[in-house]
N, C-alpha and C. Protein backbone atom coordinates (compact mmCIF):
# COMPACT_ATOMS: atom_id res chain seq x y z
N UNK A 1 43.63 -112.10 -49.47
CA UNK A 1 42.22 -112.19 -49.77
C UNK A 1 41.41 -111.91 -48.50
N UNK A 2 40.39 -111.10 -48.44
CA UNK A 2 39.63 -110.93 -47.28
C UNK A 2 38.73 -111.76 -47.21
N UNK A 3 38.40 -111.92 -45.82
CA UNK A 3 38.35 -113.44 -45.27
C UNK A 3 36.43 -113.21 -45.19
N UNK A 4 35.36 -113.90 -45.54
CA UNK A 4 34.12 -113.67 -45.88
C UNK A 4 33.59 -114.73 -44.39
N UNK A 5 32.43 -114.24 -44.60
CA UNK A 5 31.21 -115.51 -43.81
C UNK A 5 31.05 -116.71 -45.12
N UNK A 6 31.21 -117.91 -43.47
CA UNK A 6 31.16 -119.26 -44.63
C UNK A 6 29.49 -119.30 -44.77
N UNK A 7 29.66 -119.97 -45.72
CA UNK A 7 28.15 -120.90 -45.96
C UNK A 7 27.44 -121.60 -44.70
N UNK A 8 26.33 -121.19 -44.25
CA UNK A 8 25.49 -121.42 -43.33
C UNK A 8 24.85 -122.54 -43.62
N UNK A 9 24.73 -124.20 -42.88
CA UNK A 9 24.41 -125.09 -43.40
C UNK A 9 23.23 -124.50 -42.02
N UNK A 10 21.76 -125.00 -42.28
CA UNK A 10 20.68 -125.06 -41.39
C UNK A 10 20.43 -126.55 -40.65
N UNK A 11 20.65 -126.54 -39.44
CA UNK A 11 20.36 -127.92 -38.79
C UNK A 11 19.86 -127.52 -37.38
N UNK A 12 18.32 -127.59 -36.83
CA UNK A 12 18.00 -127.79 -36.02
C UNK A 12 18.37 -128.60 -34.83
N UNK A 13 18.49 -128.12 -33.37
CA UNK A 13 18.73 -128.62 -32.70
C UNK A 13 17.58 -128.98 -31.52
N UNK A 14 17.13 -129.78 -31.25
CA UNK A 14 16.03 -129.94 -30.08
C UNK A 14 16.30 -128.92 -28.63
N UNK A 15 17.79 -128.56 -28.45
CA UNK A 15 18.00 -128.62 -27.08
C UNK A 15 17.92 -127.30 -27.24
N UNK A 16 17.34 -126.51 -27.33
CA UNK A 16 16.97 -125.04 -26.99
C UNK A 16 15.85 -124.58 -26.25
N UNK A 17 15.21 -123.36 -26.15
CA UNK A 17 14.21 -122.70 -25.06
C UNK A 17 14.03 -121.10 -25.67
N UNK A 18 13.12 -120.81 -25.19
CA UNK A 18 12.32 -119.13 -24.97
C UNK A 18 13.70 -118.49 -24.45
N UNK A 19 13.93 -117.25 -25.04
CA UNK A 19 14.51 -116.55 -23.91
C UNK A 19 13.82 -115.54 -23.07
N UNK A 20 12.38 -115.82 -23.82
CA UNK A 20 10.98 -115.19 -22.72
C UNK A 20 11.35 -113.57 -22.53
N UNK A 21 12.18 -112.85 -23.83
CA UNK A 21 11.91 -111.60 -24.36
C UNK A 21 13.66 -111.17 -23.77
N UNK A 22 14.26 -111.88 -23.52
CA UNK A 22 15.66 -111.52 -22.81
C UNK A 22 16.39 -110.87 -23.97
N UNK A 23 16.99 -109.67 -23.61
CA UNK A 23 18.12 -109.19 -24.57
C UNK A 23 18.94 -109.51 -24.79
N UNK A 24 19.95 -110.08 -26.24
CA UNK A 24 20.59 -110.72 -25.97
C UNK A 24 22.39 -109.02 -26.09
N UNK A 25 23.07 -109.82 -25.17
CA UNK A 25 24.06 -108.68 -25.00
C UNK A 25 25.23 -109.71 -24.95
N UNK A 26 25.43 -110.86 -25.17
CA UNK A 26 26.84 -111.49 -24.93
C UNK A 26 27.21 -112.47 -25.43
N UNK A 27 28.46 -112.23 -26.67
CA UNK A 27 28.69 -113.54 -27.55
C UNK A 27 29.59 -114.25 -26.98
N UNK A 28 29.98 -115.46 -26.90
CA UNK A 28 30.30 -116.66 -26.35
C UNK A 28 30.88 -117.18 -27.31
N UNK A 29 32.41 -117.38 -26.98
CA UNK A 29 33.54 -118.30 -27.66
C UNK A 29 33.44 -119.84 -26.78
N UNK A 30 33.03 -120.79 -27.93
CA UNK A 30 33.34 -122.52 -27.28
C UNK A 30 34.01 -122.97 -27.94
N UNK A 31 35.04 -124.27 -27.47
CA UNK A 31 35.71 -124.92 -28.24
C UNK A 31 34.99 -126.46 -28.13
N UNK A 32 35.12 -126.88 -29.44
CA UNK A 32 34.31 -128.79 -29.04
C UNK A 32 35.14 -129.25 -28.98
N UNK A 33 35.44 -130.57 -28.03
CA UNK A 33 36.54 -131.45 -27.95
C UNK A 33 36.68 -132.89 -29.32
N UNK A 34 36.18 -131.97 -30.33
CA UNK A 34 35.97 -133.41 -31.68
C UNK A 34 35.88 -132.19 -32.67
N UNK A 35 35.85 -133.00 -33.79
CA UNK A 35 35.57 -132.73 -35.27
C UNK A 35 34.01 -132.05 -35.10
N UNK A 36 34.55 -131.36 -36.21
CA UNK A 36 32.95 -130.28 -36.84
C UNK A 36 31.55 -131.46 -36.88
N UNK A 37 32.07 -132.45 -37.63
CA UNK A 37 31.01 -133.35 -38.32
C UNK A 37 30.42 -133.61 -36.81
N UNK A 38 31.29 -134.38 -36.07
CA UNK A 38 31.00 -134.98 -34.54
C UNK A 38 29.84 -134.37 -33.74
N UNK A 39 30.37 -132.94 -33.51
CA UNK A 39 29.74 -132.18 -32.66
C UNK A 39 28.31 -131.66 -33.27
N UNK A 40 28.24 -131.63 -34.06
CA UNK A 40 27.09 -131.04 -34.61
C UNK A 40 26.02 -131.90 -34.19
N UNK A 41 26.56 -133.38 -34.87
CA UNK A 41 25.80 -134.28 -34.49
C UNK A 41 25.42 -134.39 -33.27
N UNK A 42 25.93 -133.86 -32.16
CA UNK A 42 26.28 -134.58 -30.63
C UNK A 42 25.04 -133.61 -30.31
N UNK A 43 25.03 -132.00 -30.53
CA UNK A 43 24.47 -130.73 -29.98
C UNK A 43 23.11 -130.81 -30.60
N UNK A 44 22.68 -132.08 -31.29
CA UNK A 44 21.23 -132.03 -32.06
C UNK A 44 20.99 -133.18 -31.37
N UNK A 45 21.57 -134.01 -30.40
CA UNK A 45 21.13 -135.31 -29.94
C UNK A 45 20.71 -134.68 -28.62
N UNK A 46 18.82 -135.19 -28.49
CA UNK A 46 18.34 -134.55 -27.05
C UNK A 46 19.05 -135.32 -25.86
N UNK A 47 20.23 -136.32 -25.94
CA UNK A 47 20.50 -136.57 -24.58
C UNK A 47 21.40 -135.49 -24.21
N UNK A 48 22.35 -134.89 -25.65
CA UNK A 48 23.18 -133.96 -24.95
C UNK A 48 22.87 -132.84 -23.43
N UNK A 49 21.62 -132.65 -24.08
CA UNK A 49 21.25 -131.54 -23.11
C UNK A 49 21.76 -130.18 -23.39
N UNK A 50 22.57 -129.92 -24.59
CA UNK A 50 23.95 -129.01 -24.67
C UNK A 50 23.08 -128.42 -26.39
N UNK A 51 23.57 -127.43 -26.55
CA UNK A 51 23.43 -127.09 -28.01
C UNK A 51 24.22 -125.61 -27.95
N UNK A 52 24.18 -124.81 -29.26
CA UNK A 52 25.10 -123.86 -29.51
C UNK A 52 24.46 -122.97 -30.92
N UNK A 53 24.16 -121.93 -30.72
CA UNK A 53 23.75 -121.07 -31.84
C UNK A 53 24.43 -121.65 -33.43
N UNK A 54 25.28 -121.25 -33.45
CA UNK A 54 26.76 -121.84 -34.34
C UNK A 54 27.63 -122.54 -34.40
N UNK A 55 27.68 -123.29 -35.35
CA UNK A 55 29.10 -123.98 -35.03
C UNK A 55 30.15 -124.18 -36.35
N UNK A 56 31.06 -123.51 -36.12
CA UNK A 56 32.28 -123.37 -36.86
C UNK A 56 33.25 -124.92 -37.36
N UNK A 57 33.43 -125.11 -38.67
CA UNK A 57 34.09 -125.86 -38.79
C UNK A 57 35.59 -125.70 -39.10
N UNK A 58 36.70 -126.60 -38.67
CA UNK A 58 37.90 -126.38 -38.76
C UNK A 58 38.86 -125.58 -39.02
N UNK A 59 38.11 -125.51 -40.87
CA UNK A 59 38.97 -124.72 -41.62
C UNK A 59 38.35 -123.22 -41.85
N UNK A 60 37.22 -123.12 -40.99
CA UNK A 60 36.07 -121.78 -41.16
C UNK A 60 35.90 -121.71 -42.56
N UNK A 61 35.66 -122.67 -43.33
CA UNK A 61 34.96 -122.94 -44.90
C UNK A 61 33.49 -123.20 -44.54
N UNK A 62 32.86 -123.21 -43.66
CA UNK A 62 31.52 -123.37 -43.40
C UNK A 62 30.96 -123.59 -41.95
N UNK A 63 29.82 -123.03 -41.69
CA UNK A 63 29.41 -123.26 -40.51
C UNK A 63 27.88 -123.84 -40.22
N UNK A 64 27.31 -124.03 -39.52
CA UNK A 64 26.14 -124.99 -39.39
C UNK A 64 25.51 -123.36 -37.98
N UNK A 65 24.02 -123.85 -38.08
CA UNK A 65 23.68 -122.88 -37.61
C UNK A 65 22.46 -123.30 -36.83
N UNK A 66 22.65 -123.88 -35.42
CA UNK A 66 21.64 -125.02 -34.54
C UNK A 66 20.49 -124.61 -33.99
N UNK A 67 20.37 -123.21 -34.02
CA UNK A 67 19.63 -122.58 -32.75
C UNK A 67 19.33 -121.21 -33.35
N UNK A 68 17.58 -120.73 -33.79
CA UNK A 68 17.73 -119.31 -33.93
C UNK A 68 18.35 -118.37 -33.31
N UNK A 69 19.08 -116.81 -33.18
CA UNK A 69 19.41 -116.69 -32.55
C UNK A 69 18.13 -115.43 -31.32
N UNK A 70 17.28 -115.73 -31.90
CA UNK A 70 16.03 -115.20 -30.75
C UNK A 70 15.73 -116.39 -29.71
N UNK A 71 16.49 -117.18 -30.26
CA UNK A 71 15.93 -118.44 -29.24
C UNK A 71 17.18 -118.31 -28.33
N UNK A 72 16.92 -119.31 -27.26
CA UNK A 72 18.17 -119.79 -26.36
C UNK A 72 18.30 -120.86 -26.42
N UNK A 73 20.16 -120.88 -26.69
CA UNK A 73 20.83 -122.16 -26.71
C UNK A 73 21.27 -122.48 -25.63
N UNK A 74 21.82 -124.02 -25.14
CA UNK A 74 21.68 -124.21 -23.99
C UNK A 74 23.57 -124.65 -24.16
N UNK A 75 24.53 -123.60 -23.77
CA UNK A 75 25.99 -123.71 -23.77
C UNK A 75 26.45 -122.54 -22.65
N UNK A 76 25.89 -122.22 -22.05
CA UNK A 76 26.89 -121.26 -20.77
C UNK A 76 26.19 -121.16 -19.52
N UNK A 77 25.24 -121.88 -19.19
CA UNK A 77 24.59 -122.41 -18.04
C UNK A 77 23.09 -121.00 -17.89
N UNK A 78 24.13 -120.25 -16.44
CA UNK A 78 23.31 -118.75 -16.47
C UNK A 78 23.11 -117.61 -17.18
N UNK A 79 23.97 -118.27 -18.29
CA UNK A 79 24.08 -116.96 -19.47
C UNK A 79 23.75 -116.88 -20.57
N UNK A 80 22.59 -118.04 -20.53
CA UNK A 80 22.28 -118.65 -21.88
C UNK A 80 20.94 -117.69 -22.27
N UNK A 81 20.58 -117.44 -21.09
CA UNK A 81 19.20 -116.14 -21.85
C UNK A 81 19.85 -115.22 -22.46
N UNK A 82 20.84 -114.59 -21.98
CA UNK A 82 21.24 -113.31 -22.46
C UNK A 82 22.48 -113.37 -23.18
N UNK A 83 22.74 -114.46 -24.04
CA UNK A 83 23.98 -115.14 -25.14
C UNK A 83 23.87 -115.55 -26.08
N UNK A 84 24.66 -115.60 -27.01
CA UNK A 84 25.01 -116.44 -28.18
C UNK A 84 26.27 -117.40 -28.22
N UNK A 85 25.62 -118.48 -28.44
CA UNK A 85 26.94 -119.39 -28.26
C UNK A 85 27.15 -119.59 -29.39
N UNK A 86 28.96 -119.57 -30.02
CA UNK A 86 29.51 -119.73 -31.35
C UNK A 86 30.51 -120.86 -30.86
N UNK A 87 30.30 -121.87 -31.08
CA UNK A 87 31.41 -123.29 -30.77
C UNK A 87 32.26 -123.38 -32.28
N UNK A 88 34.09 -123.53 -31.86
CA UNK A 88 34.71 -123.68 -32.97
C UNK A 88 34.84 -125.08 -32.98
N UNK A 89 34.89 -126.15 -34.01
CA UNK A 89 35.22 -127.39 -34.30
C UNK A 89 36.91 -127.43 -33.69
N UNK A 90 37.30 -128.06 -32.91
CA UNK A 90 38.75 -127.62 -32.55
C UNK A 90 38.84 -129.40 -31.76
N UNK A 91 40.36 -129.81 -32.06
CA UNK A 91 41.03 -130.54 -31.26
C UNK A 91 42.31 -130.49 -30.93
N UNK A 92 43.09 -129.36 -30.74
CA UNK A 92 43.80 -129.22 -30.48
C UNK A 92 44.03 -128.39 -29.27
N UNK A 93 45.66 -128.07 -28.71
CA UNK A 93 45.39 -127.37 -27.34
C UNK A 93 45.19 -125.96 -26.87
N UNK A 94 44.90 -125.50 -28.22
CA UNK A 94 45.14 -123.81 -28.57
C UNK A 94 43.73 -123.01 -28.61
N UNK A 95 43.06 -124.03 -28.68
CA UNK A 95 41.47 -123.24 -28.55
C UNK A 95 40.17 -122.78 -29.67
N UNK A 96 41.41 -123.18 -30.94
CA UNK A 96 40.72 -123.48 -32.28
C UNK A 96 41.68 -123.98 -33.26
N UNK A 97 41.12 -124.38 -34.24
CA UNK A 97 41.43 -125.26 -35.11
C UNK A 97 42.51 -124.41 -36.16
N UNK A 98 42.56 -123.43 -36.94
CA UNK A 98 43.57 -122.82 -37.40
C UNK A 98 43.51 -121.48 -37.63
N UNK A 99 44.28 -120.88 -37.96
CA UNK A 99 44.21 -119.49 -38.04
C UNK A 99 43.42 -118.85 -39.13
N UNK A 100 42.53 -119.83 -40.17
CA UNK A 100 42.09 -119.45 -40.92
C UNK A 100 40.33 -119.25 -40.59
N UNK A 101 40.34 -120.62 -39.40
CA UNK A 101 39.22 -120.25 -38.33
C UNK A 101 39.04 -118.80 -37.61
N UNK A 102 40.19 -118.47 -36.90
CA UNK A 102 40.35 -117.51 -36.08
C UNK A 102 39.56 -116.63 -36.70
N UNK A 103 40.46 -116.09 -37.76
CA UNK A 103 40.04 -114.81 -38.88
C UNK A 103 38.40 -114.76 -38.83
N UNK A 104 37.88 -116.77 -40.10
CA UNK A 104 36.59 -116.07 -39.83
C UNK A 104 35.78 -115.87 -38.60
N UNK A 105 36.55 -116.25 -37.65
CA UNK A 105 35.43 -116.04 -36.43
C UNK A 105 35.00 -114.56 -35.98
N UNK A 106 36.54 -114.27 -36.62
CA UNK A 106 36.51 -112.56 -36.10
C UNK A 106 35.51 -112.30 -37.11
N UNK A 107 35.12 -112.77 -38.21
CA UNK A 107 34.10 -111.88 -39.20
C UNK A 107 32.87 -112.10 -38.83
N UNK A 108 32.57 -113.59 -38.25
CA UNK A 108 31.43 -113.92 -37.85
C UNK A 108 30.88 -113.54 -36.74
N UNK A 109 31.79 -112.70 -35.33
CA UNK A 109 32.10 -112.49 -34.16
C UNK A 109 31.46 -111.07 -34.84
N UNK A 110 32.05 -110.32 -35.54
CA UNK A 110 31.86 -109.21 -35.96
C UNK A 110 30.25 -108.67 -36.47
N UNK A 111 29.72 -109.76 -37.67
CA UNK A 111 28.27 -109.44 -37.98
C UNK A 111 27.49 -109.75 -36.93
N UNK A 112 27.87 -111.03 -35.95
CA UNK A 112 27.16 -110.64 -34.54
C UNK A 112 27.03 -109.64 -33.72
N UNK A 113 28.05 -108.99 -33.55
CA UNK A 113 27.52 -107.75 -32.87
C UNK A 113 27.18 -106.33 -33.86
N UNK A 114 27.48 -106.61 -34.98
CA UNK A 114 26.36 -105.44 -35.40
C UNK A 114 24.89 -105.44 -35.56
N UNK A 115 24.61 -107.30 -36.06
CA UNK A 115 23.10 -107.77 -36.04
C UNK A 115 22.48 -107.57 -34.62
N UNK A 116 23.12 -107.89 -33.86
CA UNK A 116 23.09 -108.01 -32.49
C UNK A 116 22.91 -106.42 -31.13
N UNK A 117 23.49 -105.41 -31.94
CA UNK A 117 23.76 -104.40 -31.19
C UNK A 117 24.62 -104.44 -29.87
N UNK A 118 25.56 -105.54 -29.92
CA UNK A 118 26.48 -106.04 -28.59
C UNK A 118 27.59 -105.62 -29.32
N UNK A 119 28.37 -104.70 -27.80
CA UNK A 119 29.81 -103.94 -28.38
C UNK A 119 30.92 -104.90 -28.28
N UNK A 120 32.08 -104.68 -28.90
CA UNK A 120 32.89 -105.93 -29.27
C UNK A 120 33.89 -105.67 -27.76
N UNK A 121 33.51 -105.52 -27.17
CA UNK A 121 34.61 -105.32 -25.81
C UNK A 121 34.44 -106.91 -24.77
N UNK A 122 35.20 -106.86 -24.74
CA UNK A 122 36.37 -108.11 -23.39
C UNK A 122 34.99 -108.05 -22.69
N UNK A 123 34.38 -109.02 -22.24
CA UNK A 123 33.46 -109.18 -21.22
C UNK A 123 33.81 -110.03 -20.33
N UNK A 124 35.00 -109.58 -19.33
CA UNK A 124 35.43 -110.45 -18.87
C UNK A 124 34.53 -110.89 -17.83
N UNK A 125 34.84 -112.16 -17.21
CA UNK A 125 33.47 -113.20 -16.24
C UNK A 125 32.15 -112.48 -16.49
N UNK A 126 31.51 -112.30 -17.92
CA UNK A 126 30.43 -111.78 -18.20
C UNK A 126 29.75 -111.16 -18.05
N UNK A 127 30.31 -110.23 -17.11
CA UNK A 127 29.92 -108.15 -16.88
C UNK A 127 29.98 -107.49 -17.74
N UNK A 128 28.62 -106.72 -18.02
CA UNK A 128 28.36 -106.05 -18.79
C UNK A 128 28.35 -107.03 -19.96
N UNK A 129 27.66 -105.89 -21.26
CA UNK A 129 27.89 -106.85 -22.76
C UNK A 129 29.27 -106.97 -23.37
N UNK A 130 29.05 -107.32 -23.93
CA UNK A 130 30.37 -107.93 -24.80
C UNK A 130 30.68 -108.97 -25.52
N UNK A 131 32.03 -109.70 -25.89
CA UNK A 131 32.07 -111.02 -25.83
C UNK A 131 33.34 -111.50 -25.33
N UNK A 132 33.36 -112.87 -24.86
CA UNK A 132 34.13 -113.60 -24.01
C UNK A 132 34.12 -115.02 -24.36
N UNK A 133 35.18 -115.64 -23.76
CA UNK A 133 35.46 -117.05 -24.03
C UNK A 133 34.54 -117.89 -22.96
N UNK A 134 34.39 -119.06 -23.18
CA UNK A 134 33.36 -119.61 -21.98
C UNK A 134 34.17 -120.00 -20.99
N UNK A 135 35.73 -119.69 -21.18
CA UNK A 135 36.21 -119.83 -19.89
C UNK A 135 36.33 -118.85 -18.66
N UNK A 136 36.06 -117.80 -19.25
CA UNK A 136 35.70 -116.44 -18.44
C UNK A 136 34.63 -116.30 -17.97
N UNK A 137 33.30 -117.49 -18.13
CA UNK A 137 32.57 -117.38 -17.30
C UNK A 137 32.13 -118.01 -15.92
N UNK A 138 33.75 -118.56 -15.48
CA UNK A 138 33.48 -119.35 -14.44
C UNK A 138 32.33 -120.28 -14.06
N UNK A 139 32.33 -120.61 -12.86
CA UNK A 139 31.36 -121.79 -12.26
C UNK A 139 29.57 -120.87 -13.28
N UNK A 140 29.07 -119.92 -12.61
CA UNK A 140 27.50 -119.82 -13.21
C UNK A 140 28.24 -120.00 -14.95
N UNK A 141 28.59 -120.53 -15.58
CA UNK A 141 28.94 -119.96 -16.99
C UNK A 141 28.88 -121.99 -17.13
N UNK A 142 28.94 -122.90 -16.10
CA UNK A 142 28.86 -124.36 -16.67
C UNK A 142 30.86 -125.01 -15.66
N UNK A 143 31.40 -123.79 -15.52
CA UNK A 143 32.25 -124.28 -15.24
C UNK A 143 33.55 -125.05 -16.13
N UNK A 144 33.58 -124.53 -17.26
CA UNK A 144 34.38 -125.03 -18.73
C UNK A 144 35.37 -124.03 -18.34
N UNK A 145 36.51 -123.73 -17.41
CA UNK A 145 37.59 -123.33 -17.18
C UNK A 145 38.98 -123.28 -18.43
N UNK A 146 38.80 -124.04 -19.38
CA UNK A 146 39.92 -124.46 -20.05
C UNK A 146 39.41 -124.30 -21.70
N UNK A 147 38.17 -123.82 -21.65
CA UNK A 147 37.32 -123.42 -23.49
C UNK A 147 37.62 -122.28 -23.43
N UNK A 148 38.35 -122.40 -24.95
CA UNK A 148 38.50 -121.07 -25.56
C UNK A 148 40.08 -120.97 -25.65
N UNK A 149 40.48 -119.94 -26.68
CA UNK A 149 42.09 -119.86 -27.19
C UNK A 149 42.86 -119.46 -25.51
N UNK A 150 43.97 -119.20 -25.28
CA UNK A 150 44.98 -118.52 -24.13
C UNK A 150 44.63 -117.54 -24.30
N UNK A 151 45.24 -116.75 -23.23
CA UNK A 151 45.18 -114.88 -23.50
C UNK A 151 46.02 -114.16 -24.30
N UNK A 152 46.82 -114.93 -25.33
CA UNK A 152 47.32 -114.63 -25.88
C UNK A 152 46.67 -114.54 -27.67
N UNK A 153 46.06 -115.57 -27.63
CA UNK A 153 45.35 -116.35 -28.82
C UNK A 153 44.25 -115.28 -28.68
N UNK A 154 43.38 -115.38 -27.75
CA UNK A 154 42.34 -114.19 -27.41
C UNK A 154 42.16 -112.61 -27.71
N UNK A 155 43.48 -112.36 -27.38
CA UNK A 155 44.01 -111.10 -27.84
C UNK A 155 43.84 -111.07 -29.19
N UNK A 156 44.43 -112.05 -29.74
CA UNK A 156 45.15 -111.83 -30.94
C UNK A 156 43.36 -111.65 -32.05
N UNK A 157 42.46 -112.62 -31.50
CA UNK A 157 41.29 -112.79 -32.18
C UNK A 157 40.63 -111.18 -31.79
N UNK A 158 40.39 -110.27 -30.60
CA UNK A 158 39.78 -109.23 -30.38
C UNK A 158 40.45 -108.33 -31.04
N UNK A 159 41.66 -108.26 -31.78
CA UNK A 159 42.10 -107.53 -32.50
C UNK A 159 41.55 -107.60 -34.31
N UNK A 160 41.78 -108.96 -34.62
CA UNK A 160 41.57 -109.36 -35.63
C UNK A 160 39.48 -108.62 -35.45
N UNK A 161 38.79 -109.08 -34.86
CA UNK A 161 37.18 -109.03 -34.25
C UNK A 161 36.79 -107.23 -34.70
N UNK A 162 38.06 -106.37 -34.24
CA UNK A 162 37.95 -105.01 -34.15
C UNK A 162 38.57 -104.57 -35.80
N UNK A 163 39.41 -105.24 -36.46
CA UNK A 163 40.22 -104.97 -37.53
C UNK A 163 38.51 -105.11 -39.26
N UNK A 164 37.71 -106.40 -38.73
CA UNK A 164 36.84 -106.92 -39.41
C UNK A 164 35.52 -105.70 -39.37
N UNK A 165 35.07 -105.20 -38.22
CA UNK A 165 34.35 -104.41 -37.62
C UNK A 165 34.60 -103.00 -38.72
N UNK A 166 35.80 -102.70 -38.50
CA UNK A 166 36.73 -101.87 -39.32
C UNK A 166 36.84 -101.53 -40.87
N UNK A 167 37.05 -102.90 -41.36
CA UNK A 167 36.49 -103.22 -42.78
C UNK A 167 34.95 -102.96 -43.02
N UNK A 168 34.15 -103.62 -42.12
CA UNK A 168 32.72 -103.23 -42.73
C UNK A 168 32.41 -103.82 -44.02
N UNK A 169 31.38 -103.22 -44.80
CA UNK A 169 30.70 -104.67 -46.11
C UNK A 169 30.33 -105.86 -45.43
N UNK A 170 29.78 -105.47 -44.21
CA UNK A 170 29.18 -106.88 -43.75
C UNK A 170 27.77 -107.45 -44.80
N UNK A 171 27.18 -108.27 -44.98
CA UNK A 171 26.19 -108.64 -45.61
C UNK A 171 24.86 -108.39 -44.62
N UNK A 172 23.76 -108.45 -45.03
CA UNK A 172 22.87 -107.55 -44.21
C UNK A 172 21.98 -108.63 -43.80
N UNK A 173 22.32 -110.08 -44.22
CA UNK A 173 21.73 -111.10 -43.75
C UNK A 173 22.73 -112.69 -43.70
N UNK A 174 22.46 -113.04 -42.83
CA UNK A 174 23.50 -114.77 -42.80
C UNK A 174 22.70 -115.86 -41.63
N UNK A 175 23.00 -115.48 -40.77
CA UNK A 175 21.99 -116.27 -39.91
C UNK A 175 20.88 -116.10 -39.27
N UNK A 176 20.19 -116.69 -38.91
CA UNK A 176 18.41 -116.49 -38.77
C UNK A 176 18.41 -116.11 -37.30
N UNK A 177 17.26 -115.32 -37.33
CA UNK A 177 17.18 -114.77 -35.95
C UNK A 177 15.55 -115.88 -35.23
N UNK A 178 15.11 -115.90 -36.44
CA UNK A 178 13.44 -116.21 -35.88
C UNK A 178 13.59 -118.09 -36.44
């Protein structure tokens, strides 16, 4: 069965900003250290300080959607003007929650950069556009060294990211820009 965009639940988050006309050119893989339900909650609480465009739950049966994506979310420190942060619900040591996540991320990874006009290439430590894990963005990126699948897991998702791209029938609307 080919793997669709989940259901977009709408939940505002306080902790966002202007990106004061910034282009955005770079999607951003996070992992939360808790449950879907948890984090959502956590990234809408103004002490976090933290928030995330998207956030993916477990089984990628649905996702929550915190932050327009004309706005800036506040998840990769210096890279938050010119990013989209997509956090997977994950507690385990692999970087997401199951392979049924992976897939849709690659679909969701995918209508981002066509909505987006950002090419699906390796951005590694966040040169040039692309997308990347937030562990590739070193210290200016927040310093989260250990978010996001291995380079193996990674691979495996930029393939799956390029395979979705491939398919096409994206839907011509899912998450809000304004």
């Amino acid at each position: 069965m080919a793997v669709v965009l989940p259901p977009l639940v709408q939940r505002r988050s306080p902790n966002q900003s202007s990106r004061h006309g910034t282009h955005v050119d770079l999607l951003v893989w996070h992992e939360t250290a808790g449950a879907y339900a948890g984090a959502v909650s956590w990234l809408c609480n103004p002490a976090a300080q933290a928030s995330a465009h998207l956030v993916v739950r477990e089984d990628g049966l649905e996702a929550t959607q915190l932050v327009p994506l004309g706005q800036k979310a506040w998840h990769a420190a210096a890279y938050n003007p010119r990013s989209v942060g997509v956090e997977h619900a994950n507690t385990t040591a692999k970087g997401y929650a199951s392979l049924h996540q992976l897939e849709v991320s690659a679909r969701i990874f995918g209508w981002l950069c066509l909505h987006l006009q950002v090419p699906p290439r390796w951005a590694r430590g966040g040169v040039g556009p692309g997308v990347c894990r937030h562990s590739d963005l070193g210290a200016a990126g927040g310093g989260h060294l250990q978010c996001g699948p291995d380079l193996s897991g990674w691979l495996h998702f930029l393939e799956l990211l390029h395979a979705e791209l491939a398919r096409g029938g994206f839907r011509p609307d899912w998450a809000h820009y304004a």
